[in-house]
C-alpha atoms as a PDB file:
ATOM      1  CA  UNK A   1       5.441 -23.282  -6.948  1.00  0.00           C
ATOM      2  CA  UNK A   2       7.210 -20.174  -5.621  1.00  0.00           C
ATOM      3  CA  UNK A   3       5.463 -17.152  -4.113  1.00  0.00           C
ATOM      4  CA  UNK A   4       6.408 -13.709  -5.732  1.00  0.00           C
ATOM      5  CA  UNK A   5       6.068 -10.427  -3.443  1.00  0.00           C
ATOM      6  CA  UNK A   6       4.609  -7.251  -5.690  1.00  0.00           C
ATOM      7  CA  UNK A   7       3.759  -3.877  -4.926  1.00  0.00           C
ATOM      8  CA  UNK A   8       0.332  -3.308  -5.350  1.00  0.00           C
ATOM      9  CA  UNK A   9       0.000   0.906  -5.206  1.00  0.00           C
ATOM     10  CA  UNK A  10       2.736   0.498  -8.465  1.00  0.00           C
ATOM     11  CA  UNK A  11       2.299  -3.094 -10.339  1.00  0.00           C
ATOM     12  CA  UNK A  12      -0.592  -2.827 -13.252  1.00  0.00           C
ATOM     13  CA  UNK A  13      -1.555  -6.386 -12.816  1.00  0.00           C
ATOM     14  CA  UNK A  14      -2.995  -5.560  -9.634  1.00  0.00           C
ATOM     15  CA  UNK A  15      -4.719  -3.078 -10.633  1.00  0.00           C
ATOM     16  CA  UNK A  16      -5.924  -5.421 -13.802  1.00  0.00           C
ATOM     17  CA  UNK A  17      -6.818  -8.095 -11.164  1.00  0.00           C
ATOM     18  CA  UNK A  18      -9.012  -5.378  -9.361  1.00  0.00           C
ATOM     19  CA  UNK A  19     -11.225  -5.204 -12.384  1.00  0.00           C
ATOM     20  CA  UNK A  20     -11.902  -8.877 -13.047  1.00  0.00           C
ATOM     21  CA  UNK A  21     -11.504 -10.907  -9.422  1.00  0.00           C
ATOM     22  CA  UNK A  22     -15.257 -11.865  -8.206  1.00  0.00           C
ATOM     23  CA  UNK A  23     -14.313 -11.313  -4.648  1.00  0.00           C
ATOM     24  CA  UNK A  24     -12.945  -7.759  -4.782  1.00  0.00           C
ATOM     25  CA  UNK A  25     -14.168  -4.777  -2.841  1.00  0.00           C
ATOM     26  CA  UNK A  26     -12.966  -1.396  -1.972  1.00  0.00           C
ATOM     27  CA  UNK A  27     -10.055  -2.539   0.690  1.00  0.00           C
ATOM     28  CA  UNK A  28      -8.331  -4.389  -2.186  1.00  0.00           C
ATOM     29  CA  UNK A  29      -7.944  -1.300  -4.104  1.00  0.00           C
ATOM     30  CA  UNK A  30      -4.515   0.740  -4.744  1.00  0.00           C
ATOM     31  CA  UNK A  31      -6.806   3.951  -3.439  1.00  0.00           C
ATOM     32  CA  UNK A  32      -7.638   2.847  -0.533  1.00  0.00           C
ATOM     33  CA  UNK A  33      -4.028   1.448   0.074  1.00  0.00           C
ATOM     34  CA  UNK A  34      -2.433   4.468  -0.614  1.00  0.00           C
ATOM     35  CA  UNK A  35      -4.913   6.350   1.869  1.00  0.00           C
ATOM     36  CA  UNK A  36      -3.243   3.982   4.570  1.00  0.00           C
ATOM     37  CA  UNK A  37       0.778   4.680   3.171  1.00  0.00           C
ATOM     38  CA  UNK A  38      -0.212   8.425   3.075  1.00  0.00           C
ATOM     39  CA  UNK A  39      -1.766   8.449   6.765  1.00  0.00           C
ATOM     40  CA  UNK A  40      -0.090   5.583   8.710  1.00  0.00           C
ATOM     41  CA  UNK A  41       3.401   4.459   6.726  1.00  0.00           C
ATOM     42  CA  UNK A  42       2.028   1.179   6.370  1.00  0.00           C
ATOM     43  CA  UNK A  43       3.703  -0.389   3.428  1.00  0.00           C
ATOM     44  CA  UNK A  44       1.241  -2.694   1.311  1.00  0.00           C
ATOM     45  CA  UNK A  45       2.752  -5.951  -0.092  1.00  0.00           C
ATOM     46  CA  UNK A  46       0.634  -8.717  -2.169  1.00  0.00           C
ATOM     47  CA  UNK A  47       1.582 -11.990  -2.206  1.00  0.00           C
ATOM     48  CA  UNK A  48       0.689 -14.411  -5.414  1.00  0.00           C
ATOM     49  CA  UNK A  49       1.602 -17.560  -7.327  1.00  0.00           C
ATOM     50  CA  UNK A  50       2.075 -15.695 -10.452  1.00  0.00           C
ATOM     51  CA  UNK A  51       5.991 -15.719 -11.819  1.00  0.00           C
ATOM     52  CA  UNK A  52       6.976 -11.709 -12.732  1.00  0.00           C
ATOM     53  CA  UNK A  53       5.525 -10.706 -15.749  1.00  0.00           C
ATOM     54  CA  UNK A  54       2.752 -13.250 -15.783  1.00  0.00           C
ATOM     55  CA  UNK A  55      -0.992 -11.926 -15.484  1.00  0.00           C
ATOM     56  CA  UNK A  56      -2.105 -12.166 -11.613  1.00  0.00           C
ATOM     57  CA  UNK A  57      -4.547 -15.275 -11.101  1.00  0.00           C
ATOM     58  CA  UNK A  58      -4.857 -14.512  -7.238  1.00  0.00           C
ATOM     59  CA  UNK A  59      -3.369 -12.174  -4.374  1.00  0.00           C
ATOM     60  CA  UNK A  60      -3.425 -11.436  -0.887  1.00  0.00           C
ATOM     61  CA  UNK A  61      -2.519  -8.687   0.087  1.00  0.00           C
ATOM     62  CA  UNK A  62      -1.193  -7.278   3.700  1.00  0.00           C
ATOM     63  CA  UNK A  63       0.072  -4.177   5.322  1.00  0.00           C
ATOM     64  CA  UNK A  64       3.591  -4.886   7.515  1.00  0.00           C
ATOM     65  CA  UNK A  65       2.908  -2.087  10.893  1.00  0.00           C
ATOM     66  CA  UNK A  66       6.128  -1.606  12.744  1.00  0.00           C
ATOM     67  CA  UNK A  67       5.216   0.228  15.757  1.00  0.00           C
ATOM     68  CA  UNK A  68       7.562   1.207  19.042  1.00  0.00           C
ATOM     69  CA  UNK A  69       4.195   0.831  21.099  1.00  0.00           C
ATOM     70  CA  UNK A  70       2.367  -2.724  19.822  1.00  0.00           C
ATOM     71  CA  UNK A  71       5.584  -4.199  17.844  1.00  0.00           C
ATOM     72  CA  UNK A  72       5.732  -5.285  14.526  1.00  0.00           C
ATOM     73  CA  UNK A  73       2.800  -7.313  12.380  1.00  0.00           C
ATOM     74  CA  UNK A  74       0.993  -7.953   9.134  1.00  0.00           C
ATOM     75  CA  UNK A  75      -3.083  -7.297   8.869  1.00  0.00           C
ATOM     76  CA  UNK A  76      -4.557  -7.772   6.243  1.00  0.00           C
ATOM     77  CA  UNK A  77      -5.403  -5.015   6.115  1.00  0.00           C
ATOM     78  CA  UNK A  78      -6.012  -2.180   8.692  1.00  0.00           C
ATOM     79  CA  UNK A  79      -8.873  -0.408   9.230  1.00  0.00           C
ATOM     80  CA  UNK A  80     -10.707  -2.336   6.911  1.00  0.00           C
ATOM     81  CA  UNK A  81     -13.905  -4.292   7.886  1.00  0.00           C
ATOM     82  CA  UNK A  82     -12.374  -7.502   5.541  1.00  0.00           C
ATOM     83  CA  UNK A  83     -10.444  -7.578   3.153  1.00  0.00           C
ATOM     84  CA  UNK A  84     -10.948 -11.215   1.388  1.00  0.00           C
ATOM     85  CA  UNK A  85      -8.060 -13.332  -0.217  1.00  0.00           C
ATOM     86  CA  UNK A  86      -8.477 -13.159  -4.420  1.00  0.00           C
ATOM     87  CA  UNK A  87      -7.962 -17.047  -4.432  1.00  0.00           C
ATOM     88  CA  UNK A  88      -8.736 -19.503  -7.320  1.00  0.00           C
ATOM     89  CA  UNK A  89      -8.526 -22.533  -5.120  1.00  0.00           C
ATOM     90  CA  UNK A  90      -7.704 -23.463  -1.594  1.00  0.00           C
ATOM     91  CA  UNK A  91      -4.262 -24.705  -2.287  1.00  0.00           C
ATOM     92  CA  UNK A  92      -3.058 -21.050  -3.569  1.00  0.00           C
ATOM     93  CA  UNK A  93      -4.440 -19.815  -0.311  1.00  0.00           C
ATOM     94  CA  UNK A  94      -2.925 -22.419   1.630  1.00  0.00           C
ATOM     95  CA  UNK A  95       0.655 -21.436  -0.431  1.00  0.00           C
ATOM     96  CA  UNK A  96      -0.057 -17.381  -0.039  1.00  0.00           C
ATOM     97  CA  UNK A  97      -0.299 -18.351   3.568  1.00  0.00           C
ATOM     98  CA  UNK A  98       2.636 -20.562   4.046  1.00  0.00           C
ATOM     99  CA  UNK A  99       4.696 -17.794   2.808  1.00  0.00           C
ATOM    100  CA  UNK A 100       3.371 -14.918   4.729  1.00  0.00           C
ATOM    101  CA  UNK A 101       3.862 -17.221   7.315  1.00  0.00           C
ATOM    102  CA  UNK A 102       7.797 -17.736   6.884  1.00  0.00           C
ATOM    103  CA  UNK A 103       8.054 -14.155   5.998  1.00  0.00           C
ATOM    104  CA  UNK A 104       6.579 -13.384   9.272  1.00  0.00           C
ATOM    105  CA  UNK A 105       9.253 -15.366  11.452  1.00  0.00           C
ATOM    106  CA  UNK A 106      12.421 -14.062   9.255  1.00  0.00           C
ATOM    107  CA  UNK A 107      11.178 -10.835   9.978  1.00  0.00           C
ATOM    108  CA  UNK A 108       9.909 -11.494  14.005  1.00  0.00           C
ATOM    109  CA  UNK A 109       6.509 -10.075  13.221  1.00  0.00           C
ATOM    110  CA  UNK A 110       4.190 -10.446  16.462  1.00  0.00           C
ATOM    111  CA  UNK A 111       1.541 -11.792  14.418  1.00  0.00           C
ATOM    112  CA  UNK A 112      -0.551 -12.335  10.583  1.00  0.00           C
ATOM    113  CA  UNK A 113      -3.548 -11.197  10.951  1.00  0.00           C
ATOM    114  CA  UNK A 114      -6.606 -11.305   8.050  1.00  0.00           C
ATOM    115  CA  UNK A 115      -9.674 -10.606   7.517  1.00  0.00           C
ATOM    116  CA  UNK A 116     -11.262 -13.118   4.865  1.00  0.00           C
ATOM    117  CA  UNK A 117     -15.481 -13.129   4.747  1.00  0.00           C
ATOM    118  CA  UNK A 118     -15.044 -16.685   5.206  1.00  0.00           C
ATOM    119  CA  UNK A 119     -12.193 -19.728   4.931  1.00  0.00           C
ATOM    120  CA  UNK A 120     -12.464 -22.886   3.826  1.00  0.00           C
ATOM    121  CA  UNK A 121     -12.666 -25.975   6.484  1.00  0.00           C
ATOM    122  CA  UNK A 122      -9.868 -27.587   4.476  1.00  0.00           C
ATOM    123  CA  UNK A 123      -7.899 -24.432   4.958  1.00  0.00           C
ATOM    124  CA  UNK A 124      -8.408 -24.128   8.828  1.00  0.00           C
ATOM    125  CA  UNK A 125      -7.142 -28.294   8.840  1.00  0.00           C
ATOM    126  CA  UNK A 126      -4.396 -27.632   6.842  1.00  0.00           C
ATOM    127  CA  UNK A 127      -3.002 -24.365   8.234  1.00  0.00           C
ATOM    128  CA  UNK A 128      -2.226 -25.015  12.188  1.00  0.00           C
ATOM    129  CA  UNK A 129      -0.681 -21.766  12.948  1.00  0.00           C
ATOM    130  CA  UNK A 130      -4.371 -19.966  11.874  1.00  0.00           C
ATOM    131  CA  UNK A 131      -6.469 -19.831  14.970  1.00  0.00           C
ATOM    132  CA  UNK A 132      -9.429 -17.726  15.089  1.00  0.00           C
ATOM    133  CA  UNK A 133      -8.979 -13.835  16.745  1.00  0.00           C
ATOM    134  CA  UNK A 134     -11.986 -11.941  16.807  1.00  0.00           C
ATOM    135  CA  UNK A 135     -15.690 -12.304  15.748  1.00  0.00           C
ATOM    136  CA  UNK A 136     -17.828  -9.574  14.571  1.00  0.00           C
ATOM    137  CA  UNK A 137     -21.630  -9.290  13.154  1.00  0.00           C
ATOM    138  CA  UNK A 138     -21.460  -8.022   9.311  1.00  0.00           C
ATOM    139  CA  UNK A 139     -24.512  -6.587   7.895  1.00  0.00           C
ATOM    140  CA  UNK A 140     -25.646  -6.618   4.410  1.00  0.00           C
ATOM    141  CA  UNK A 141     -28.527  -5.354   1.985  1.00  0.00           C
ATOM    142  CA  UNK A 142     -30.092  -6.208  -0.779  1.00  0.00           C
ATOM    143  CA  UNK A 143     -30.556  -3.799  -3.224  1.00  0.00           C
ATOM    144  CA  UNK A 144     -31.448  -5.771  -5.637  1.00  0.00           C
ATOM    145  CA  UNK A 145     -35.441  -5.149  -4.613  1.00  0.00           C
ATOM    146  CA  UNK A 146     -37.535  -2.516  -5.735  1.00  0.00           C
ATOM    147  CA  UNK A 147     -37.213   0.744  -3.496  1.00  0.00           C
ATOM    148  CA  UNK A 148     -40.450  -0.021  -2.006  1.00  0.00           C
ATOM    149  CA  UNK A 149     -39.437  -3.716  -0.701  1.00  0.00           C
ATOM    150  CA  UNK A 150     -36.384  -2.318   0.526  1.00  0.00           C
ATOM    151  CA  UNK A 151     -37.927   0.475   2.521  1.00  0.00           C
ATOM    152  CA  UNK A 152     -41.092  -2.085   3.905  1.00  0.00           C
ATOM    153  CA  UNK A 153     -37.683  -4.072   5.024  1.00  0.00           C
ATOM    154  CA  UNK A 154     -37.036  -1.251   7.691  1.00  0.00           C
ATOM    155  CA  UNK A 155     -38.910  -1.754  11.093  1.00  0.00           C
ATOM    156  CA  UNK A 156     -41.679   0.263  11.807  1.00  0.00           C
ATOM    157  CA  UNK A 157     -39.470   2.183  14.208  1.00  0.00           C
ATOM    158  CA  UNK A 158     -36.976   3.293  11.203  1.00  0.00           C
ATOM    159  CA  UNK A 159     -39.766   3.811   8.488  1.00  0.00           C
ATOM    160  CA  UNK A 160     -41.256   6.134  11.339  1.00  0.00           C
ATOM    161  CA  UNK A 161     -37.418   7.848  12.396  1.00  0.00           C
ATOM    162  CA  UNK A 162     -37.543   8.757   8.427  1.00  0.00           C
ATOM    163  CA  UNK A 163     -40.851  10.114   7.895  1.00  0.00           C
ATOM    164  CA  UNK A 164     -39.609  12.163  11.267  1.00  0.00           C
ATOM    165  CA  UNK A 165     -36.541  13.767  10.040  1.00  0.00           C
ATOM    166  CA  UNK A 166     -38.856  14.607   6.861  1.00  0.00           C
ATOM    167  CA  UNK A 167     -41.470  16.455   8.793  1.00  0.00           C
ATOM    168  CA  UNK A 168     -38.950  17.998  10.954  1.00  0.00           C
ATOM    169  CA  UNK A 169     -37.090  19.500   7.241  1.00  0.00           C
ATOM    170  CA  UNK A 170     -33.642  18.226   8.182  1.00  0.00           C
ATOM    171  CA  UNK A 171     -31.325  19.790   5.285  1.00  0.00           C
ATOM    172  CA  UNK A 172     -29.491  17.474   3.547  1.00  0.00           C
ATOM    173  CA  UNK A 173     -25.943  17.615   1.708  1.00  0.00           C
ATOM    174  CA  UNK A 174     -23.675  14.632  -0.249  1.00  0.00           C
ATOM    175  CA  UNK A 175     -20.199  15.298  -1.390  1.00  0.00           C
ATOM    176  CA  UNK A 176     -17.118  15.647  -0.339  1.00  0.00           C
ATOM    177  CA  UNK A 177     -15.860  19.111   0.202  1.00  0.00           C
ATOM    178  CA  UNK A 178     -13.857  20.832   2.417  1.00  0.00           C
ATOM    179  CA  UNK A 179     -16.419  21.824   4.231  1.00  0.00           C
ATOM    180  CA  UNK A 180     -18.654  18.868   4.457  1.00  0.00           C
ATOM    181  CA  UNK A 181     -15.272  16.834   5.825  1.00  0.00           C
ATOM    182  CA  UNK A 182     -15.634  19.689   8.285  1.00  0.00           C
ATOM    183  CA  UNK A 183     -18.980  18.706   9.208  1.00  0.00           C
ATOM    184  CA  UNK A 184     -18.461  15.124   9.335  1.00  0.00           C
ATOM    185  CA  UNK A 185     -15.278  14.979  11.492  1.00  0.00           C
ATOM    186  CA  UNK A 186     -17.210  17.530  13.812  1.00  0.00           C
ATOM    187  CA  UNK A 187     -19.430  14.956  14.534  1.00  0.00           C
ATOM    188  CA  UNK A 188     -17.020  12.047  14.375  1.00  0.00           C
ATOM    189  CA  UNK A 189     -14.932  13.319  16.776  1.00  0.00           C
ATOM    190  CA  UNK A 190     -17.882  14.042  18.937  1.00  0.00           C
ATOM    191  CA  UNK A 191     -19.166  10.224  18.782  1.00  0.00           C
ATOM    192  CA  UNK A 192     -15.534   8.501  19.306  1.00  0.00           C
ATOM    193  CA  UNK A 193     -15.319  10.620  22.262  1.00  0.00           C
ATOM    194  CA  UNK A 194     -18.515   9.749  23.568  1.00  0.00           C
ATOM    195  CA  UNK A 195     -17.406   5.832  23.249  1.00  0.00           C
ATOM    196  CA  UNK A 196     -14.480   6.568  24.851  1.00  0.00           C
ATOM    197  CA  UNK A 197     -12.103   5.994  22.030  1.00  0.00           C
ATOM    198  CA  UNK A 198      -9.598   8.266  20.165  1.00  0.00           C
ATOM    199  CA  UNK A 199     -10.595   9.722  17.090  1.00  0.00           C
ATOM    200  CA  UNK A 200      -8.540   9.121  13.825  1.00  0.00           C
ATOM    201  CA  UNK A 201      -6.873  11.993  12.486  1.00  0.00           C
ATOM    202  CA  UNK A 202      -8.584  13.931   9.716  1.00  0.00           C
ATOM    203  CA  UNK A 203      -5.472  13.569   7.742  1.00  0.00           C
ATOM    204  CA  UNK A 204      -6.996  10.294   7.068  1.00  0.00           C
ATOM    205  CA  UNK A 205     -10.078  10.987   5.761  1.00  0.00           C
ATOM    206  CA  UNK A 206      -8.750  14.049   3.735  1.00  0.00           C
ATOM    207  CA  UNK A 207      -6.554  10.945   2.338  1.00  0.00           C
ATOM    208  CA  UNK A 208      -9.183   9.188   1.377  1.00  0.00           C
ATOM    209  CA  UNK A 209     -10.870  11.679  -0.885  1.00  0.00           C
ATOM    210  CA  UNK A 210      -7.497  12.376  -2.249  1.00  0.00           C
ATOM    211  CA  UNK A 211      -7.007   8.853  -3.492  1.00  0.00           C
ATOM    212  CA  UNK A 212     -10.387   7.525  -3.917  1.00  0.00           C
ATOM    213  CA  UNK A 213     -12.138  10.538  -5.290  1.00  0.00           C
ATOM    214  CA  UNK A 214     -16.096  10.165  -5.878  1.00  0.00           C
ATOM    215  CA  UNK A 215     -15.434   6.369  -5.173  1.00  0.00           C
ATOM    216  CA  UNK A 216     -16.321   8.170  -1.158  1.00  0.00           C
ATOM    217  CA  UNK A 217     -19.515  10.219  -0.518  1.00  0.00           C
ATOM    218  CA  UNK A 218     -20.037  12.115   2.843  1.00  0.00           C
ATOM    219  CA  UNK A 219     -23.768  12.906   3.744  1.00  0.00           C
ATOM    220  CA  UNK A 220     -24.987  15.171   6.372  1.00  0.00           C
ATOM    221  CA  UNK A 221     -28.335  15.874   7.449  1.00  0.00           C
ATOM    222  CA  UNK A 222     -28.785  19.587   9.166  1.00  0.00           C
ATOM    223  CA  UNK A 223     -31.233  21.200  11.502  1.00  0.00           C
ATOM    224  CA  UNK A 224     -31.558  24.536  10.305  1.00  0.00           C
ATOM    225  CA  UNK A 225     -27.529  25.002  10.113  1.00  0.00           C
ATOM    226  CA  UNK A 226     -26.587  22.630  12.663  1.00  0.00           C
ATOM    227  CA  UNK A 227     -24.718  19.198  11.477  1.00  0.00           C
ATOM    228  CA  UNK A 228     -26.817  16.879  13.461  1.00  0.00           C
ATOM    229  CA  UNK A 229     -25.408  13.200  11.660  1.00  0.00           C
ATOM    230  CA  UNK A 230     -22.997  11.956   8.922  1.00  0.00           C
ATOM    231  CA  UNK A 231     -21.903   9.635   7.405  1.00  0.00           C
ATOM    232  CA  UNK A 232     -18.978   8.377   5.101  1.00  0.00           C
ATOM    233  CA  UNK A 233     -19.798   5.821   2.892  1.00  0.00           C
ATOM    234  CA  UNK A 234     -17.183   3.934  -0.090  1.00  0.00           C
ATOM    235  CA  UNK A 235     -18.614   3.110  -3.545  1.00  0.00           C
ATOM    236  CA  UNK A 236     -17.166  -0.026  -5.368  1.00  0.00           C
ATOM    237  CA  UNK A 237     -18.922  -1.214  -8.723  1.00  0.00           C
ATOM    238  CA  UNK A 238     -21.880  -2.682  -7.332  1.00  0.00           C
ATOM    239  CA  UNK A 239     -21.292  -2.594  -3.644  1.00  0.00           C
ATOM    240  CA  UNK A 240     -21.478   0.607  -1.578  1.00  0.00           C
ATOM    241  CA  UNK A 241     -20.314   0.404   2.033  1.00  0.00           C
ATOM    242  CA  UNK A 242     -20.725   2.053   4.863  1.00  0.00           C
ATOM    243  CA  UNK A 243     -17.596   3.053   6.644  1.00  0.00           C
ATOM    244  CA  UNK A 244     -18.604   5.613   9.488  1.00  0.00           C
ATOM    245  CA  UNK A 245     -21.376   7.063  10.708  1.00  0.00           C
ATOM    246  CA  UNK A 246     -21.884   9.721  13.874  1.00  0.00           C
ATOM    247  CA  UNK A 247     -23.995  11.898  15.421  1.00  0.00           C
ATOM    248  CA  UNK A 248     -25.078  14.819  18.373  1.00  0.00           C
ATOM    249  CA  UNK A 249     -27.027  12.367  20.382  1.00  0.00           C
ATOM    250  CA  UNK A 250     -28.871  15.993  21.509  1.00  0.00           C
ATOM    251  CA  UNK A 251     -30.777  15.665  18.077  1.00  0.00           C
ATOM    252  CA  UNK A 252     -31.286  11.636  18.208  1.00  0.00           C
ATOM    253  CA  UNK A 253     -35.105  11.943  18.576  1.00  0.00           C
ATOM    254  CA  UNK A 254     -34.984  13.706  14.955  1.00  0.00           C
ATOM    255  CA  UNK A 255     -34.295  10.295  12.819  1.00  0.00           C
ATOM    256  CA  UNK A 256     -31.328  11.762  11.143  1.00  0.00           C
ATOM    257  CA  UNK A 257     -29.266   8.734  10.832  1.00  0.00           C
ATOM    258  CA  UNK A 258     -31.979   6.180   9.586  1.00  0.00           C
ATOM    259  CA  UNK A 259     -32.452   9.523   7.794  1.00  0.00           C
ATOM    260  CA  UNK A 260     -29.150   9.122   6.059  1.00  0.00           C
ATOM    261  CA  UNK A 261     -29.296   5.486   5.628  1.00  0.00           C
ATOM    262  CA  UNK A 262     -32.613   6.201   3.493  1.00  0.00           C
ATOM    263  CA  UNK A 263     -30.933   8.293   1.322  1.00  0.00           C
ATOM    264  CA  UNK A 264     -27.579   6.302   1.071  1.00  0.00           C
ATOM    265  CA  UNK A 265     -29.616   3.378   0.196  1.00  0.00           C
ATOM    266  CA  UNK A 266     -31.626   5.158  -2.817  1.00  0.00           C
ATOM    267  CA  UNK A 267     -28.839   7.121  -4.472  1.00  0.00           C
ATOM    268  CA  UNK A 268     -27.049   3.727  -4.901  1.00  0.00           C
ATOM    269  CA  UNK A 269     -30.083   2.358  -6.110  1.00  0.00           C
ATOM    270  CA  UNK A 270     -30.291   4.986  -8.693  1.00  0.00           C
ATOM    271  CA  UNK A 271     -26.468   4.717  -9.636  1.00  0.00           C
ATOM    272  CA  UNK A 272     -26.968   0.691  -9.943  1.00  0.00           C
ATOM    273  CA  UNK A 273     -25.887  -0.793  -6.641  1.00  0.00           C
ATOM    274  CA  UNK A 274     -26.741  -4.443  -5.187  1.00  0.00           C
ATOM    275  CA  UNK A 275     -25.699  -4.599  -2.062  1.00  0.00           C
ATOM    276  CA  UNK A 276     -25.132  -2.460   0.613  1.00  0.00           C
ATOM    277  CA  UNK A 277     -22.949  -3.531   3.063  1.00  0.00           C
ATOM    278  CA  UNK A 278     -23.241  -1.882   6.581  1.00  0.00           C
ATOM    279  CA  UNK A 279     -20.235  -2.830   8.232  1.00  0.00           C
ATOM    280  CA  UNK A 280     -18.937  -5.197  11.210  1.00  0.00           C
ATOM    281  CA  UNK A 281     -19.898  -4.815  14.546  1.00  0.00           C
ATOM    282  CA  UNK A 282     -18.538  -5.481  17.465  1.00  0.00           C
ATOM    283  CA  UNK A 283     -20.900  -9.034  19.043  1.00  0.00           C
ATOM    284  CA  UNK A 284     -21.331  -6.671  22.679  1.00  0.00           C
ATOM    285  CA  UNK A 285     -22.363  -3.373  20.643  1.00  0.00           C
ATOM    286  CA  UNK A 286     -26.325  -4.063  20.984  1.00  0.00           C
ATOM    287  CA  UNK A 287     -27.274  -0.636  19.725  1.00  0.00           C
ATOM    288  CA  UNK A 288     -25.415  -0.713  16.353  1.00  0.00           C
ATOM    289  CA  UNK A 289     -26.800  -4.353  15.859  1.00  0.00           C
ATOM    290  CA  UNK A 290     -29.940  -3.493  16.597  1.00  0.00           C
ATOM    291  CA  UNK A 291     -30.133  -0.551  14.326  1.00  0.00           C
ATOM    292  CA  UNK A 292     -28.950  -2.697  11.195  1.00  0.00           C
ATOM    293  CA  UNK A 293     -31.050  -5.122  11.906  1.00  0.00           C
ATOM    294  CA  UNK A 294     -34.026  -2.684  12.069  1.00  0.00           C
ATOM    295  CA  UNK A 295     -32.922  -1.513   8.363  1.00  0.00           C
ATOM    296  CA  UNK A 296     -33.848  -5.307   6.982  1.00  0.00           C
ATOM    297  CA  UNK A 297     -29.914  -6.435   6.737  1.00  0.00           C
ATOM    298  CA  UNK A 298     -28.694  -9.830   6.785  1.00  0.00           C
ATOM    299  CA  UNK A 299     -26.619 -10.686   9.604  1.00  0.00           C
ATOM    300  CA  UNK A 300     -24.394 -13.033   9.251  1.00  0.00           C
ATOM    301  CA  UNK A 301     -20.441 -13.462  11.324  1.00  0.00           C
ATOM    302  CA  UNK A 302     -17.404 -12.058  10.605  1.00  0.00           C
ATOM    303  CA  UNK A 303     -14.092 -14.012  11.892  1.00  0.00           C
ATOM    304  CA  UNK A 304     -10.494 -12.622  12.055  1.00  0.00           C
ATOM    305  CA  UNK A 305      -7.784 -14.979  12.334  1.00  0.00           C
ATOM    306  CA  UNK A 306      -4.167 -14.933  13.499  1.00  0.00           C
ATOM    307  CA  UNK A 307      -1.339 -16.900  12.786  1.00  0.00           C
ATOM    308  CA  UNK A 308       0.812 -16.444  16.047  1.00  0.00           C
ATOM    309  CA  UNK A 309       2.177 -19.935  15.979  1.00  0.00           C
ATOM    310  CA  UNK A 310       5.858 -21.270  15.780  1.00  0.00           C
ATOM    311  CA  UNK A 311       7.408 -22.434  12.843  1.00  0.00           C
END
């Protein structure tokens, strides 16, 4: 069976497969793909079984980075927590991957990487050049409770960090305007430098409002007029995700970001969510863990894998 290579910003059967495949989410989407051309260059290709003009049964889809710095590679995709393959068996995944895997030696790419929630044991057996990158924690909640069960969920700690920022008449805003970006990437900017890593460009998040419209929410709680947390989150059918979140550790003791969470959590209740899905996290990043876990989520592993093998 041969592998066809389709654009997946322009060709309408991806965006047909978007609205039917059981394992899509927000990453898949030509929005969120053309946030990452707009910002970065990358150049999103999606790989399936289907012959051209036949309706898409599966994809996976990848973003080739050519860089002067860290060389040239596939991810699937970049900056996204996972992005899972839209298989109907493991055989078309084993195929998808076969080919990426040729197409990565013809064009010397470092590496594949992707970023499936989980592959089959078959898969790993039958695929030698995979080997296993990175691990993460992912978080997830159920929404499918009553609002009560899901705020009893929370630690004592959280429940009492909300009741907090209550008393203490935080302000809070949801959208996505000019100046709530503002706000946010004040504070984001603030946190990344705080961990020591370089902030992404607000270019990027301007991009992603652009292209996924009211599909992103930005929340920020105020004291008095001072942006004291935020956080981005990504709406997708049933699933709302939490992208970013940051903070002036000054106003920590104020609850601001279970704060947020609280209200995150309800709004997508009220708009018909299931799940919330809090993100990976790094296995050494206690603090993160620790907070997710004291908001009731599931925690289960995340693994990246690489194909950096010979032909």
């Amino acid at each position: 069976m041969g592998i066809a290579r389709i654009d997946p910003i322009q060709d309408h059967r991806w965006h047909a497969l978007m609205e039917r495949h059981p394992d899509v989410c927000i990453f898949h989407t030509p929005g969120w793909l053309e946030a990452l051309r707009r910002t970065y260059g990358f150049e999103p290709v999606a790989y399936t079984t289907a012959r051209t003009g036949q309706e898409l049964e599966n994809g996976l889809v990848m973003c080739n980075v050519d860089s002067w710095l860290t060389g040239k590679r596939s991810v699937s995709l970049p900056f996204s927590d996972h992005c899972h393959p839209l298989v109907d068996s493991a055989g078309a995944l084993e195929e998808l991957l076969s080919a990426i895997h040729a197409d990565r030696h013809r064009a010397q790419r470092k590496f594949v990487e992707i970023r499936p929630l989980a592959l089959p044991l078959s898969t790993l057996n039958n695929v030698p050049y995979l080997g296993t990158h990175k691990s993460f924690y992912l978080h997830t909640l159920d929404l499918s409770r009553s609002v009560a069960d899901i705020f009893s969920s929370f630690s004592k700690s959280e429940r009492n960090a909300v009741r907090r920022a209550e008393r203490e008449n935080l302000v809070y805003q949801a959208g996505r305007s000019r100046s709530q970006l503002s706000g946010f990437y004040h504070l984001y900017v603030l946190t990344r430098r705080r961990h020591g890593v370089p902030p992404q460009p607000i270019k990027w998040f301007s991009n992603l409002i652009d292209c996924l419209g009211g599909q992103v929410t930005i929340r920020i709680a105020f004291k008095d007029s001072t942006p004291v947390a935020a956080t981005l989150t990504l709406t997708f059918k049933r699933r709302i995700i939490y992208k970013y979140g940051c903070s002036d550790r000054k106003f920590n003791s104020l609850g601001a970001m279970p704060f947020l969470c609280w209200k995150a959590i309800q709004e997508a209740k009220y708009q018909g969510a299931t799940e919330f899905d809090l993100g990976r996290s790094d296995l050494h990043h206690d603090g993160l863990i620790d907070f997710k876990d004291r908001l009731g989520a599931n925690r289960s592993t995340l693994v990246y894998y690489r194909d950096t093998g010979p032909r």
